[in-house]
Protein backbone atom coordinates (compact mmCIF):
# COMPACT_ATOMS: atom_id res chain seq x y z
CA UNK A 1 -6.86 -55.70 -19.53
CA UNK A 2 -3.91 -53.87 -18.97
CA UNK A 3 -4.54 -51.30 -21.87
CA UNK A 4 -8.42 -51.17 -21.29
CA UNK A 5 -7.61 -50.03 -17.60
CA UNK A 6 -5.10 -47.27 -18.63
CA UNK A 7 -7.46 -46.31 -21.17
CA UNK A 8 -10.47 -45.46 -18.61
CA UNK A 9 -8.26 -44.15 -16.36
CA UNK A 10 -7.12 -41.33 -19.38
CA UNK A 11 -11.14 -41.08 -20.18
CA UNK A 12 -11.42 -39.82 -16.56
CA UNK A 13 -8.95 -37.54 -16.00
CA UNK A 14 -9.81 -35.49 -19.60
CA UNK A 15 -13.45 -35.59 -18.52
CA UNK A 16 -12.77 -34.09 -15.38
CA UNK A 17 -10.69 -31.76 -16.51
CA UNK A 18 -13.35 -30.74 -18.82
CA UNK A 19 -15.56 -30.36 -16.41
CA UNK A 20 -13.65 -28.04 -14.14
CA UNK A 21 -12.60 -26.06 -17.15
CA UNK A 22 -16.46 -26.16 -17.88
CA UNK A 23 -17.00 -25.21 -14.16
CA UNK A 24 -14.37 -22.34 -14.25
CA UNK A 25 -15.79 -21.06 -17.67
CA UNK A 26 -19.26 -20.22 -15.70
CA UNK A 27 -17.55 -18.27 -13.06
CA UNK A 28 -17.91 -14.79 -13.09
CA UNK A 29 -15.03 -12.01 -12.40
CA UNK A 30 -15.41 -8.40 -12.52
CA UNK A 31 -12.00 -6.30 -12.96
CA UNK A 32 -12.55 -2.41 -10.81
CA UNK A 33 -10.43 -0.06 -12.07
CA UNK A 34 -9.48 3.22 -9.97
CA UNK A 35 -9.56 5.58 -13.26
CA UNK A 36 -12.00 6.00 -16.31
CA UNK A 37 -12.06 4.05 -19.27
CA UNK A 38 -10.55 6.93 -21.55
CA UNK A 39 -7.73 7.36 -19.28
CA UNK A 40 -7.12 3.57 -18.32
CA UNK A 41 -4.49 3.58 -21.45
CA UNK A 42 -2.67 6.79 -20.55
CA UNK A 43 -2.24 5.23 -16.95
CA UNK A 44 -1.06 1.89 -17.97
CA UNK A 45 -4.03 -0.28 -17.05
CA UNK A 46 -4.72 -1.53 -20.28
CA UNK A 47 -1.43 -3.08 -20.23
CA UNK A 48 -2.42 -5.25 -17.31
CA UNK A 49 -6.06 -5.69 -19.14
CA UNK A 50 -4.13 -7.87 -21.49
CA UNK A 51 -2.57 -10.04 -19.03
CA UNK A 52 -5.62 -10.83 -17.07
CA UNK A 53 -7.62 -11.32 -20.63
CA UNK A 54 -5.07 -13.89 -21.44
CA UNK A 55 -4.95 -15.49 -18.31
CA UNK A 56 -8.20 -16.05 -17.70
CA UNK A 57 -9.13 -16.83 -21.18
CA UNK A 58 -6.77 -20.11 -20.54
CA UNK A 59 -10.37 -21.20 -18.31
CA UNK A 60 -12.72 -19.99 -20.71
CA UNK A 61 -13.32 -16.95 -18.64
CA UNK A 62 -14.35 -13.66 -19.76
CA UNK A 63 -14.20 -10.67 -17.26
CA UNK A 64 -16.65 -8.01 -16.49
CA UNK A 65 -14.70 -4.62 -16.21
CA UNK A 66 -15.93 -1.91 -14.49
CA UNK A 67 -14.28 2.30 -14.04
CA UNK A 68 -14.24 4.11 -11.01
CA UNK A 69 -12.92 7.80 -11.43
CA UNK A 70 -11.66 7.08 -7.67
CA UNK A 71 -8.30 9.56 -9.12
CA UNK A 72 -9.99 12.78 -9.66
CA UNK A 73 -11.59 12.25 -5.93
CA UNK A 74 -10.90 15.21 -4.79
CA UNK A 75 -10.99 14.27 -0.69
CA UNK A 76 -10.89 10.54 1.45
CA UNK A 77 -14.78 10.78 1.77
CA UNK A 78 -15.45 11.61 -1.72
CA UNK A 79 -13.27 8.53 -2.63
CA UNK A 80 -14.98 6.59 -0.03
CA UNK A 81 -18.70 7.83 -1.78
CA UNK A 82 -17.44 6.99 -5.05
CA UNK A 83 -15.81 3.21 -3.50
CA UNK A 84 -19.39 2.68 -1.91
CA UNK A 85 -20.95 2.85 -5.72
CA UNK A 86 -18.50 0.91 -6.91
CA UNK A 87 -18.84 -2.01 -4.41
CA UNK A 88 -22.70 -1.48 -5.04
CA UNK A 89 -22.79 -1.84 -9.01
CA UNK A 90 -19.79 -4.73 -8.70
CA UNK A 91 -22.14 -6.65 -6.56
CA UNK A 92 -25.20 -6.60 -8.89
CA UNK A 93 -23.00 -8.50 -11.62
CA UNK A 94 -23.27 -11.33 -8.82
CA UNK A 95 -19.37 -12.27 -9.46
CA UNK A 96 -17.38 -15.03 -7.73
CA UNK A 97 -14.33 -12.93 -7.88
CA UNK A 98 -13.14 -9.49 -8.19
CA UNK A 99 -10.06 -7.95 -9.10
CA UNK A 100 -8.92 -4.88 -7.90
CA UNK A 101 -6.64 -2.35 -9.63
CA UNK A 102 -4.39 0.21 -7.98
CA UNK A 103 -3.62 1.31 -3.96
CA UNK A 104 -7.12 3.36 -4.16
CA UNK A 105 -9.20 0.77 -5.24
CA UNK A 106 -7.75 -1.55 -2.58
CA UNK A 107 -8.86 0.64 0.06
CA UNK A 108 -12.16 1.95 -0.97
CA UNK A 109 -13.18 -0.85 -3.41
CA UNK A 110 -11.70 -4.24 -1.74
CA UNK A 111 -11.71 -3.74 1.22
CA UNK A 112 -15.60 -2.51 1.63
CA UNK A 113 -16.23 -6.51 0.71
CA UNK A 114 -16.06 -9.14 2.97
CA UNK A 115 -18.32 -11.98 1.47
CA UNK A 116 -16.45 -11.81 -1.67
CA UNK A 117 -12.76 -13.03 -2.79
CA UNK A 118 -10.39 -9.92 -3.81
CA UNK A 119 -7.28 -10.66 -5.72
CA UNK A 120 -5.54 -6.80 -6.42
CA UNK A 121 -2.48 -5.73 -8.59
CA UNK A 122 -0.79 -2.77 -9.99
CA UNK A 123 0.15 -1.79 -6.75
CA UNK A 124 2.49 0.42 -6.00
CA UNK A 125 2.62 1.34 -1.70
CA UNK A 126 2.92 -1.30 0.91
CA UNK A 127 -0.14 -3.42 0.95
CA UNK A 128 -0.28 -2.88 4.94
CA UNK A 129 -0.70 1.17 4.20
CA UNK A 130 -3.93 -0.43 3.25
CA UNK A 131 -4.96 -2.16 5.99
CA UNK A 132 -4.19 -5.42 4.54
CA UNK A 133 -4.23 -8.21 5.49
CA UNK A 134 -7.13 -9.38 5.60
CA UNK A 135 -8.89 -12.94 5.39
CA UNK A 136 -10.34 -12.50 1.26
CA UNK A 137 -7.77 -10.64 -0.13
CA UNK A 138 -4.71 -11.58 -1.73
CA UNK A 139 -2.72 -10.34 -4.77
CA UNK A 140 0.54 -9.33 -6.69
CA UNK A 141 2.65 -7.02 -5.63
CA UNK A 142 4.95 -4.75 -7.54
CA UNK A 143 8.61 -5.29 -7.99
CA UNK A 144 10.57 -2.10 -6.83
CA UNK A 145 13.77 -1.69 -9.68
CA UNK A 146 14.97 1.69 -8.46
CA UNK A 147 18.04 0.62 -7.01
CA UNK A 148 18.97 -0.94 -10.15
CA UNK A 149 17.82 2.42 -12.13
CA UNK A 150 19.67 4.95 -8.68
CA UNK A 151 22.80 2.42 -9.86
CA UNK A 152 22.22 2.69 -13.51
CA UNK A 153 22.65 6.60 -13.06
CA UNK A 154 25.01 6.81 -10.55
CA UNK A 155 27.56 4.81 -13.26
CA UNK A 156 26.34 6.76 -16.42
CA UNK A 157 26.58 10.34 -14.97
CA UNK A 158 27.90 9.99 -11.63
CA UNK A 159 24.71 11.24 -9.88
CA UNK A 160 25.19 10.84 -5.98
CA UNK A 161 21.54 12.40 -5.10
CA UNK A 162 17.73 11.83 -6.01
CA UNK A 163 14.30 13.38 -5.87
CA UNK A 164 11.24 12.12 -7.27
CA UNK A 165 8.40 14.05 -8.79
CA UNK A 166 4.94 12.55 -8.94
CA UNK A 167 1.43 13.00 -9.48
CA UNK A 168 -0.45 13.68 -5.98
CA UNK A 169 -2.11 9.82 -5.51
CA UNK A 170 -2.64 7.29 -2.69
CA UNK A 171 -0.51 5.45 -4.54
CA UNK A 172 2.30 8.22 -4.40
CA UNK A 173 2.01 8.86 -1.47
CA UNK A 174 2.80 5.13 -0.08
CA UNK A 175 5.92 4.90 -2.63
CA UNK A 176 6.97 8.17 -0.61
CA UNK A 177 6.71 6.21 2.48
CA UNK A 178 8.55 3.09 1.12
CA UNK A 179 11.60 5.40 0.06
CA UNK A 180 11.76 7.50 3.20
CA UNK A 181 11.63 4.25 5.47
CA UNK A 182 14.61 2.31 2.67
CA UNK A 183 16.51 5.08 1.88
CA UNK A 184 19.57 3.72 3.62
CA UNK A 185 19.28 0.48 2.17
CA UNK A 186 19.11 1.93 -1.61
CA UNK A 187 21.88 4.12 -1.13
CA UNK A 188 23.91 1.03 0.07
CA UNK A 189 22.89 -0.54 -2.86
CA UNK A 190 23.04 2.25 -5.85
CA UNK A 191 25.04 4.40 -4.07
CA UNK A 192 22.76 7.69 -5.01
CA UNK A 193 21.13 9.34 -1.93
CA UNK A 194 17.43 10.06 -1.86
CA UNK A 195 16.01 13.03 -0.37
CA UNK A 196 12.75 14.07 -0.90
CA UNK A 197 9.40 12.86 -3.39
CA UNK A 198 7.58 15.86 -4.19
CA UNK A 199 3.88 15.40 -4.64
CA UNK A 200 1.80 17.85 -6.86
CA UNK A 201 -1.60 18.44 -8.60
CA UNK A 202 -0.88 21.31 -11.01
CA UNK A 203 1.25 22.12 -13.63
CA UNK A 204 2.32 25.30 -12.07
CA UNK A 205 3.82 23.01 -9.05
CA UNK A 206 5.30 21.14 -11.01
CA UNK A 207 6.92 23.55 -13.24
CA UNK A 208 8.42 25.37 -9.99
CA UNK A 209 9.80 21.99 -8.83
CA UNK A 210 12.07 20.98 -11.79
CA UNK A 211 13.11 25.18 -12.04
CA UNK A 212 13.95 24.75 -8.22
CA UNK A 213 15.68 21.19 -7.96
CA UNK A 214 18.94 20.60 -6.14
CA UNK A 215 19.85 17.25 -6.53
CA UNK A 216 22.17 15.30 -9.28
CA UNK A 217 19.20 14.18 -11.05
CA UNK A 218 15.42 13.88 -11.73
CA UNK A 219 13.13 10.33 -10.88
CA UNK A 220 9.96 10.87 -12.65
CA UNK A 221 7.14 8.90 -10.78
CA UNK A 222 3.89 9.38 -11.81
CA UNK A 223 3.15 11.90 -15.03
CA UNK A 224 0.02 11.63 -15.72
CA UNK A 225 -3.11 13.65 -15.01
CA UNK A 226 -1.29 16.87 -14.05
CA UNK A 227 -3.86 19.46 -14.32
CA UNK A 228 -2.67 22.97 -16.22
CA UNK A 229 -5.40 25.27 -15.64
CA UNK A 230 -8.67 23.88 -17.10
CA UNK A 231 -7.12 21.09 -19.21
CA UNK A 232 -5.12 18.16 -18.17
CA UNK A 233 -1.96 17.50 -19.81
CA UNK A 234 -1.14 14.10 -21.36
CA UNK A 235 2.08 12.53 -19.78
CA UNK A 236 3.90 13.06 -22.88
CA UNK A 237 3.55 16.76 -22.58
CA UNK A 238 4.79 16.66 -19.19
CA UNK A 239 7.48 14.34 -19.49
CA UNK A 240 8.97 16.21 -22.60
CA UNK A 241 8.69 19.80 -20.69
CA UNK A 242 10.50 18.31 -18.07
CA UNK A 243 13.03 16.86 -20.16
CA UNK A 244 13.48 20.39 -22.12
CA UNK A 245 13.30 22.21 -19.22
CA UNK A 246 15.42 20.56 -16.32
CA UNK A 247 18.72 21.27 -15.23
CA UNK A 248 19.75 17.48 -14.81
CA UNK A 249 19.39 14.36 -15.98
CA UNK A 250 15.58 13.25 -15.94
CA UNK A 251 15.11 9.28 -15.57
CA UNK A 252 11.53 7.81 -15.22
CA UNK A 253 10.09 4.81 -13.04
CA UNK A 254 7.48 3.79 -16.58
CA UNK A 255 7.82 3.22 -20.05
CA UNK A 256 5.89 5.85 -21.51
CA UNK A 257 7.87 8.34 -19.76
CA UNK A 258 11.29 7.28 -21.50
CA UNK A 259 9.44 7.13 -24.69
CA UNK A 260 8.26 10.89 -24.58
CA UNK A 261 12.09 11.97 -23.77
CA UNK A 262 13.10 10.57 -20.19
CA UNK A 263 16.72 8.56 -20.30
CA UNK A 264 15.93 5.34 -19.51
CA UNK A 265 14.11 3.23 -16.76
CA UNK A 266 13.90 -0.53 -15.82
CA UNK A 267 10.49 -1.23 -15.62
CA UNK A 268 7.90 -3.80 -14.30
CA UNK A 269 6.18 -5.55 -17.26
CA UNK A 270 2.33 -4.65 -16.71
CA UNK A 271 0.94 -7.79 -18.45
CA UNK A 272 2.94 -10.07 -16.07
CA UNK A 273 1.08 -8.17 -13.43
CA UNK A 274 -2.15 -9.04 -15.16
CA UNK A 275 -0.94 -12.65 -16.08
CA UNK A 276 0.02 -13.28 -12.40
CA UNK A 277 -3.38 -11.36 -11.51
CA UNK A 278 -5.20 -14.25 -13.22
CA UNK A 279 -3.31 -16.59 -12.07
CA UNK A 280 -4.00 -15.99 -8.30
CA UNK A 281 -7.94 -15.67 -9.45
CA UNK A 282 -7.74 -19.11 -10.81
CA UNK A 283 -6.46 -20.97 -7.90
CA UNK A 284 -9.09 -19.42 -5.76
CA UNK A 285 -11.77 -19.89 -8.29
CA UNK A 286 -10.64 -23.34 -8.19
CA UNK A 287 -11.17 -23.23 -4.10
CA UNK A 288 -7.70 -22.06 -2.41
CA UNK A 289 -8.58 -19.30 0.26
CA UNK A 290 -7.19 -16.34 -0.48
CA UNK A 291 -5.87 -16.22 3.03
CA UNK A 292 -3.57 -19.16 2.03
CA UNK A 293 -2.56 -17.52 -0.78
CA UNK A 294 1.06 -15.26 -0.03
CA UNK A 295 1.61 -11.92 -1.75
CA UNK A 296 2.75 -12.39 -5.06
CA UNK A 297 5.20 -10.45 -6.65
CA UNK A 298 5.32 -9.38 -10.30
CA UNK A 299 9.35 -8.85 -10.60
CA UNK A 300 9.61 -9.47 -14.61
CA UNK A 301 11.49 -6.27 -15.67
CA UNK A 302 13.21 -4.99 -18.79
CA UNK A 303 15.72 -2.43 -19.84
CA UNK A 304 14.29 0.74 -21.94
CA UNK A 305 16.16 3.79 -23.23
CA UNK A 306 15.93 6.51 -25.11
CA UNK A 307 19.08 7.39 -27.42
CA UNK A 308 18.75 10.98 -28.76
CA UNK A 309 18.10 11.98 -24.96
CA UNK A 310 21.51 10.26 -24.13
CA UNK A 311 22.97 12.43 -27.00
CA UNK A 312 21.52 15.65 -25.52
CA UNK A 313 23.12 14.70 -21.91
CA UNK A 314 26.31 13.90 -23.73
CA UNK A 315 25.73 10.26 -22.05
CA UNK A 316 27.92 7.50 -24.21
CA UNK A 317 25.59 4.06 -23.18
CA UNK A 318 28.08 1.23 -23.40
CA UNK A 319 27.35 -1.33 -25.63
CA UNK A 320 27.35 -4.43 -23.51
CA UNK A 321 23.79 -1.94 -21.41
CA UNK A 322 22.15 -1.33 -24.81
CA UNK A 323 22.41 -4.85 -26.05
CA UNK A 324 20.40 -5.76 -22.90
CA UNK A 325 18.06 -3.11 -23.98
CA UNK A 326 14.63 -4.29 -25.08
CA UNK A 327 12.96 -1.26 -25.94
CA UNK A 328 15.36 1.58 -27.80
CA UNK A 329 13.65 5.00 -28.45
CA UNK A 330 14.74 7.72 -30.54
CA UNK A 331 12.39 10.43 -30.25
């Protein structure tokens, strides 16, 4: 009796957890993305395509994406034109969920939609620079390592100062906010000064910033989509000019940028922010509010550096940093 008991009671639970995978697999979630399609891998995106894909595919769920060139906006209304069509053609897929991508699409995609449950990531400003909160949105958040990459420098070469250079963007513009208002904090903590993030659209401004810096060393932000007349160069053109070009050491906040020719970075893995993306969209697929859902935030980093660039700063990396290395470039 016992054992014919235990054994309905197992029947149960794998039939009803069947039939919420069942009910999960018929809900529909479209993914917005603040750039096109052809530049979505150039800005990282389809990094955190591959995190959401995998966590959602744990439900059976398939999502709907969806490109909105809100980047090459060239004013707020424009953005908030091109935001309106998003919201519009998002809205005829009929989903139960959308996912936002990026500080622009917050604000001109997410939160346009009340009726609807929002879950953003690949963030990089402070969500309330956004106008968040607010009652159907909820997300990840983006872990900040540049007090462990100010640090990094300041015991390799020394550095005591920092400027950043970035791509003009929403985005951008909140990280220069962040730094301004913490810049006492991450000079406690790295012991490297910041003093300014400059924010540019062309290639000529950038060019005149790197032939014009005056601090110990170079943060590259954003790279990409700087515009050089009529064609826009990729970020490894940028990032290696820079590199050839600058005066001091150049250290980047991505990836891509160390792989082109910056020193190093510690960087935010961008499937974990899709992974933890999904995750949040199952919980309120499965019924949590997204107004009881806190801020989650995405703080899985790793180490990446690029040797030859090391030799051309005359840098010696000790051994016990590049075994902790898991990317090492030599390019």
């Amino acid at each position: 009796m016992i054992r014919f008991k235990i054994g309905v009671f197992t029947a149960i639970v794998l039939t009803m957890a069947l039939l919420t995978g069942n009910a999960l697999a018929a809900k529909k979630v479209v993914v917005i993305s603040a750039v096109s399609e052809q530049k979505a891998a150039a800005a990282g995106y389809t990094l955190v395509y591959d995190g959401i894909n995998e966590g959602l595919q744990t439900a059976g769920i398939t999502p709907i994406y969806q490109w909105v060139e809100l980047d090459m906006a060239e004013s707020e209304e424009q953005k908030a034109a091109v935001g309106a069509r998003a919201v519009e053609k998002a809205r005829q897929a009929k989903p139960d969920l959308i996912i936002t991508l990026s500080d622009d699409c917050v604000k001109n995609v997410g939160m346009k939609i009340d009726d609807i449950p929002i879950v953003f990531t690949y963030v990089f400003g402070d969500p309330k620079t956004l106008g968040l909160p607010k009652e159907n949105i909820t997300g990840v958040t983006r872990g900040s390592y540049a007090a462990d990459i100010w640090s990094m420098t300041h015991k390799l070469t020394g550095a005591k100062t920092v400027s950043l250079i970035s791509k003009q963007s929403l985005a951008m513009a909140g990280v220069r906010q962040y730094l301004f208002a913490g810049a006492d904090k991450l000079e406690a903590a790295s012991g490297v000064r910041f003093k300014e993030m400059y924010l540019v659209d062309t290639f000529e401004e950038w060019e005149n910033t790197v032939k014009n810096f005056s601090e110990d060393f170079i943060y590259l932000a954003d790279t990409s989509r700087v515009v050089k007349g009529d064609r826009e160069l990729s970020r490894t053109e940028t990032t290696r000019w820079t590199v050839d070009n600058a005066k001091v050491p150049v250290i980047a906040a991505s990836e891509v940028d160390v792989k082109a020719g910056a020193l190093f970075s510690i960087v935010t893995s961008e499937k974990a922010m899709g992974m933890k993306a999904a995750e949040v969209a199952l919980k309120v697929l499965e019924g949590t509010a997204p107004k009881d859902i806190p801020y989650v935030a995405s703080t899985k980093g790793k180490l990446v550096i690029n040797v030859k660039t090391a030799e051309k700063y005359k840098i010696d990396i000790p051994y016990e940093i590049l075994s902790t290395a898991e990317a090492i470039y030599e390019e």
